[in-house]
Protein backbone atom coordinates (compact mmCIF):
# COMPACT_ATOMS: atom_id res chain seq x y z
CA UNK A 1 -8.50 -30.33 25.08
CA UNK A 2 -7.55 -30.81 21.21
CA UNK A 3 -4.61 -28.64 19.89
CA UNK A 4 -6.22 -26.55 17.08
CA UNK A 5 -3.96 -24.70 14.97
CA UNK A 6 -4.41 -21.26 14.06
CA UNK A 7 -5.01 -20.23 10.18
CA UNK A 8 -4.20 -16.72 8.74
CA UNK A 9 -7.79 -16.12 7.13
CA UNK A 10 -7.40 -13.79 4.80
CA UNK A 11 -9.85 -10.75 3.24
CA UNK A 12 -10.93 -9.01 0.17
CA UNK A 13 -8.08 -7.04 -1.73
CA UNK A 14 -9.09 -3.68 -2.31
CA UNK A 15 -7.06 -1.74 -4.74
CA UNK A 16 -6.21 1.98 -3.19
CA UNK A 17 -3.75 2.95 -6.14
CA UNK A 18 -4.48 3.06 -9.67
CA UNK A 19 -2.99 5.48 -11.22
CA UNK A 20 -2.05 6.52 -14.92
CA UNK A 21 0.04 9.60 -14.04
CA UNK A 22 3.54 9.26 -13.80
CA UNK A 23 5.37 9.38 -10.71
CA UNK A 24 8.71 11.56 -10.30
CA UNK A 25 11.60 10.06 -8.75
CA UNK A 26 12.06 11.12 -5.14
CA UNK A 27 8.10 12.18 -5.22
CA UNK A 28 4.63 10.40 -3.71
CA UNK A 29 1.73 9.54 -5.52
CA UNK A 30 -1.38 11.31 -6.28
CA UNK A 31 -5.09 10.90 -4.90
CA UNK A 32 -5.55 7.13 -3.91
CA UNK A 33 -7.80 5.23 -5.67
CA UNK A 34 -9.77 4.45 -2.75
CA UNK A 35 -9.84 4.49 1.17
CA UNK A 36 -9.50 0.92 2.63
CA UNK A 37 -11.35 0.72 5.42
CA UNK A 38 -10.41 -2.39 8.00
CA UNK A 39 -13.99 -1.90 10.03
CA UNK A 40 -15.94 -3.57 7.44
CA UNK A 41 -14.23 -6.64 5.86
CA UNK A 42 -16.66 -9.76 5.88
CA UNK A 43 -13.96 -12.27 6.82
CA UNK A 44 -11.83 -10.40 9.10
CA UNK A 45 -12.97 -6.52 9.92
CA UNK A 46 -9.95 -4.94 12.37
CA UNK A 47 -7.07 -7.09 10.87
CA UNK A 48 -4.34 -6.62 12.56
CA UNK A 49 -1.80 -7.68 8.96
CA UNK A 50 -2.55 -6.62 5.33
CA UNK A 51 -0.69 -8.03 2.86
CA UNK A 52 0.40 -4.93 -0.10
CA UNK A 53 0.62 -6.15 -3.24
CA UNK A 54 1.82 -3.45 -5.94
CA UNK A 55 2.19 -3.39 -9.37
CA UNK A 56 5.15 -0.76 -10.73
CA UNK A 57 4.81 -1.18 -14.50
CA UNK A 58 7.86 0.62 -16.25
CA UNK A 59 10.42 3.30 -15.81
CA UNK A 60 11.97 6.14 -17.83
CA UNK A 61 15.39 3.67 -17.49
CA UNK A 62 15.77 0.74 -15.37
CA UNK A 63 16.21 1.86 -11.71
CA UNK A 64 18.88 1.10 -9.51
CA UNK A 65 18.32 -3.11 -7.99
CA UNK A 66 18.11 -2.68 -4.27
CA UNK A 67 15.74 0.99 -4.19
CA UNK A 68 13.02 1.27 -2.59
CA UNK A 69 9.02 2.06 -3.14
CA UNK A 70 7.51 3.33 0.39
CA UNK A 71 3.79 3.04 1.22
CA UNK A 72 2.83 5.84 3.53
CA UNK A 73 -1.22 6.37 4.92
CA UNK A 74 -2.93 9.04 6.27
CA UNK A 75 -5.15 7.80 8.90
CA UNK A 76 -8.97 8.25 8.80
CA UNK A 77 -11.34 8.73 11.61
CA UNK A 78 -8.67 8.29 14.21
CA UNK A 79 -11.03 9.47 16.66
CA UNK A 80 -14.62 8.63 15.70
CA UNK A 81 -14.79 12.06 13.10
CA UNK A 82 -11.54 13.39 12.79
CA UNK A 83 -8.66 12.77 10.44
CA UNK A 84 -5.07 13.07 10.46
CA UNK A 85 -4.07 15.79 8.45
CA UNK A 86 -1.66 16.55 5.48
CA UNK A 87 -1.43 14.11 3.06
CA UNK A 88 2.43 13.68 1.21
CA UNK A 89 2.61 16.28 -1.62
CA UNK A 90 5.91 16.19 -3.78
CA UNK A 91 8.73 14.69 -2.13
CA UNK A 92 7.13 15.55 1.53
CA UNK A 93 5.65 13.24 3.42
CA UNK A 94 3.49 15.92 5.54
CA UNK A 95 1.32 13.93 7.95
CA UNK A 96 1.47 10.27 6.40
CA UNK A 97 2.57 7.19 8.50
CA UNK A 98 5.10 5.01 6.98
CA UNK A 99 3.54 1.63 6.62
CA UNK A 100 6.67 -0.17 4.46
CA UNK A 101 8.49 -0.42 1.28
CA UNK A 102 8.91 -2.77 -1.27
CA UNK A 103 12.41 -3.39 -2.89
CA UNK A 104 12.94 -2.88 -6.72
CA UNK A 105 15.41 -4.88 -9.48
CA UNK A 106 17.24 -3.27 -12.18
CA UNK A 107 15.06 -4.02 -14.57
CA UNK A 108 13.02 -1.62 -17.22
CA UNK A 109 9.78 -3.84 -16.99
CA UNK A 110 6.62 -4.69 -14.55
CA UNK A 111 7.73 -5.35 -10.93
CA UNK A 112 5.23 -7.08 -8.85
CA UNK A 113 6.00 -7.49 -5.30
CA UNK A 114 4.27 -7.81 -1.81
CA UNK A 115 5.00 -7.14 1.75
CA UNK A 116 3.34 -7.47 4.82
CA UNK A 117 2.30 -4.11 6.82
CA UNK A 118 0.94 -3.92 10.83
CA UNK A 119 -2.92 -2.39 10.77
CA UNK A 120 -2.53 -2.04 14.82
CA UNK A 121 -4.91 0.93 15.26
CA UNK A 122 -5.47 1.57 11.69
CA UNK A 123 -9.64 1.79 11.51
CA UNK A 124 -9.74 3.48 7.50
CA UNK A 125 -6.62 4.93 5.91
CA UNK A 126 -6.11 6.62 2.74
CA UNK A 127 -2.47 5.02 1.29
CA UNK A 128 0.35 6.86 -0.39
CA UNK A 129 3.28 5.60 -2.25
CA UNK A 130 6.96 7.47 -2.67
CA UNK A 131 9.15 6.68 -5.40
CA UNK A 132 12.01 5.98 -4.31
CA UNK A 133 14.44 5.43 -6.73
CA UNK A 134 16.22 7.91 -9.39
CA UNK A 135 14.17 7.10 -12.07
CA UNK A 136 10.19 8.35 -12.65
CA UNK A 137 7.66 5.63 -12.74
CA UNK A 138 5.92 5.62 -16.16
CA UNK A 139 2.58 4.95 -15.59
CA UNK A 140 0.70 5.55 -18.89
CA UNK A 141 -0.87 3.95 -21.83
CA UNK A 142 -3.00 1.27 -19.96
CA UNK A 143 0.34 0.20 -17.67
CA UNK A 144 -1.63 2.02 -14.60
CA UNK A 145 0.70 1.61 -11.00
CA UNK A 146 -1.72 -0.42 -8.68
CA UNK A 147 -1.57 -1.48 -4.93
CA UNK A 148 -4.00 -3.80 -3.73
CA UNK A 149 -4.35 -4.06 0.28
CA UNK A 150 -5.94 -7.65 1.78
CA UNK A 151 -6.43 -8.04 5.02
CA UNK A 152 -5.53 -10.78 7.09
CA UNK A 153 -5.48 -12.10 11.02
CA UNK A 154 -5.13 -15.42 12.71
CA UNK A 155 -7.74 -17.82 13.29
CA UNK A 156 -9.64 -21.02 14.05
CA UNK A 157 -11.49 -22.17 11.30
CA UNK A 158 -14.69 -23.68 12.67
């Protein structure tokens, strides 16, 4: 038998925050942009990875290096119809999951970064991110924060 290798095949990024409204230290985000839903990807629906790519454009003064930016869901459907409930409001994180966090510089600028978050049981999921850090996240005049989720799993490609 030949030794095939597995492949991470990877999905469509969907972008679940995009938001223009500022974001107060210690506090989550507003309304995501969208709900990503891992049933329905093309390449790989029921991932069991995502990778979270997020874009944190400027700050009222450079935050301090080494803080963090959490991503926390609320899952959808969790059991055919029914959701689980609370979504984060102010600095409370209610009934959200923690999925992971990205570490920030000390730098007053953009900060792209990207992790890698578990989608074990996750069917749809509306996503949530905290700020972390002592300073608010400035997200205005067309520097919007944005997180972009892509699936992925492990493979043979055939």
């Amino acid at each position: 038998m030949p030794n095939v290798p597995g492949r991470q095949i990877f999905g469509t990024a969907i972008t679940v925050i995009n938001t223009g409204t500022d974001i107060a230290a210690g506090n989550f985000s507003g309304a995501p942009a969208a709900e990503f839903d891992n049933t329905s990807d093309a390449a790989v629906p029921y991932a069991r990875w995502a990778v979270a790519m997020a874009e944190f454009p400027d700050w009222a003064a450079a935050p301090v290096a080494g803080t963090l930016i959490e991503l926390w869901g609320v899952l959808k459907n969790v059991d055919g119809t029914d959701n689980d409930t609370d979504a984060p409001s102010g600095s409370a994180s209610n009934g959200a999951r923690f999925f992971g966090a990205w570490v920030v510089d000390d730098v007053d600028a953009l900060q792209r970064r990207t992790i890698t978050i578990s989608l074990l049981g996750v069917q749809k999921v509306d996503f949530y991110i905290r700020n972390g850090t002592a300073q608010n996240m400035n997200n205005d005049a067309g520097t919007n924060c944005v997180v972009k989720i892509t699936p992925f799993d492990i493979g043979v490609n055939v």
